[in-house]
Protein backbone atom coordinates (compact mmCIF):
# COMPACT_ATOMS: atom_id res chain seq x y z
CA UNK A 1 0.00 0.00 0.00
CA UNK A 2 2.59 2.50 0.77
CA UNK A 3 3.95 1.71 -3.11
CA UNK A 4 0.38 2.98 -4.23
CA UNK A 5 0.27 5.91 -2.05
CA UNK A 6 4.11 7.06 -3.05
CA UNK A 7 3.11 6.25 -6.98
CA UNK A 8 -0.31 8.50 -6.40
CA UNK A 9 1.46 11.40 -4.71
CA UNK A 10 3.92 11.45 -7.46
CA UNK A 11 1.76 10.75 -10.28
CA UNK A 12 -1.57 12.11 -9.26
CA UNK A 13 -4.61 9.39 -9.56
CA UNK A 14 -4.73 9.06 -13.27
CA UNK A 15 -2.54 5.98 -12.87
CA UNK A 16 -4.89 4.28 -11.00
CA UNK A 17 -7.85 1.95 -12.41
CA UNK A 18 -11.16 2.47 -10.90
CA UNK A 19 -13.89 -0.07 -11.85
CA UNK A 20 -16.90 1.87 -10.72
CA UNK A 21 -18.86 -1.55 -11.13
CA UNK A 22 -17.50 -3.07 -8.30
CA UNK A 23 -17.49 -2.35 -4.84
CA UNK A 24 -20.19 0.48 -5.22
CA UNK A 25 -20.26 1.28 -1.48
CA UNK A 26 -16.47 2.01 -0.81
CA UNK A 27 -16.16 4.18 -4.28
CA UNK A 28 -19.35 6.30 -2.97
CA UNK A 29 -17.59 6.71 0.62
CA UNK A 30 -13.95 7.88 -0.96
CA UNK A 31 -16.05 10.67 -3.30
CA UNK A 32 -18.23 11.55 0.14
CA UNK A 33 -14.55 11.79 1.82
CA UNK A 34 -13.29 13.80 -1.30
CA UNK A 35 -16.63 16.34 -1.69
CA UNK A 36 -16.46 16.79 2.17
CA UNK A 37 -12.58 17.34 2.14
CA UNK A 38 -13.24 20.34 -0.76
CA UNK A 39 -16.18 21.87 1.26
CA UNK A 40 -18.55 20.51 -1.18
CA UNK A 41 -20.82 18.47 1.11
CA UNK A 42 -21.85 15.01 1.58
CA UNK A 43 -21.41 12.68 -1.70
CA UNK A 44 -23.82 10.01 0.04
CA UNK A 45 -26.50 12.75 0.47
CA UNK A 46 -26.75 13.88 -2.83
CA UNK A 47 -29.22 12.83 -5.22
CA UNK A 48 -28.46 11.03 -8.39
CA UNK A 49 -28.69 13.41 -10.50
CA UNK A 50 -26.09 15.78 -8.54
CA UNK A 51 -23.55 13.08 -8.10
CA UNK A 52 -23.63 12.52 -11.73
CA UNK A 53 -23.03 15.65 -12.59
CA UNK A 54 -20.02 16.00 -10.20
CA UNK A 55 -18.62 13.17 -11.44
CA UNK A 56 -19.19 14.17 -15.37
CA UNK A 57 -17.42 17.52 -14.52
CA UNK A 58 -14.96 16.04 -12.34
CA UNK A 59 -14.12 13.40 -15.36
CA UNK A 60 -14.19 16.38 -18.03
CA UNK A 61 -12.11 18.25 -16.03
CA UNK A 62 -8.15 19.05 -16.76
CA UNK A 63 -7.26 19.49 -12.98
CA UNK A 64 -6.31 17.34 -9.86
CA UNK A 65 -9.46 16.79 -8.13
CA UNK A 66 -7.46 16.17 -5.10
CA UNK A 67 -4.53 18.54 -3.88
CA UNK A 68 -1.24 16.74 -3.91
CA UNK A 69 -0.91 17.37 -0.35
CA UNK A 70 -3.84 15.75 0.48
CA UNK A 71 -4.16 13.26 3.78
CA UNK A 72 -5.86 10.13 3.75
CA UNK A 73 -8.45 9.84 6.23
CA UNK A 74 -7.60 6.86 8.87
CA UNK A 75 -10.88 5.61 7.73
CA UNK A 76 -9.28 4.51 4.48
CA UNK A 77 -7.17 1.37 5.70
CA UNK A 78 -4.62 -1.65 4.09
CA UNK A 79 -7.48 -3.55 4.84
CA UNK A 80 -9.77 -1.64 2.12
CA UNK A 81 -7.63 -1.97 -0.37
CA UNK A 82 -6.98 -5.12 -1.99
């Protein structure tokens, strides 16, 4: 894990495969982490409509979506990555 953190800080998240298919619940908690980090609100209160449209601009969009100096929350362990 600490490979994958070192390769994201240095290479930003476009390196990274997300398979939005799977594991539904955990992607929907890291945006809710990510929107309440930027002082956007709560991801998992948003309808569907909103959260499609953040992710459509966020997708579209040329910038980081995440500073580079950016802390992962202790809720996001080894354990929930595999």
């Amino acid at each position: 894990l600490v490979d994958v953190i070192r390769q994201v800080r240095a290479f930003g998240l476009a390196l990274l495969k997300l398979d939005i298919r799977q594991e539904s619940d955990r992607h929907a908690h890291a945006i809710d982490a990510i929107t309440r980090h930027l002082g956007l609100g709560s991801y998992l209160s948003w309808d569907e409509d909103d959260r499609v449209a953040f992710i459509s601009k966020e997708l579209g969009g040329k910038r980081p979506l995440l500073p580079r100096d950016y802390e992962t929350s202790s809720a996001f362990t080894e354990d929930d990555v595999e």
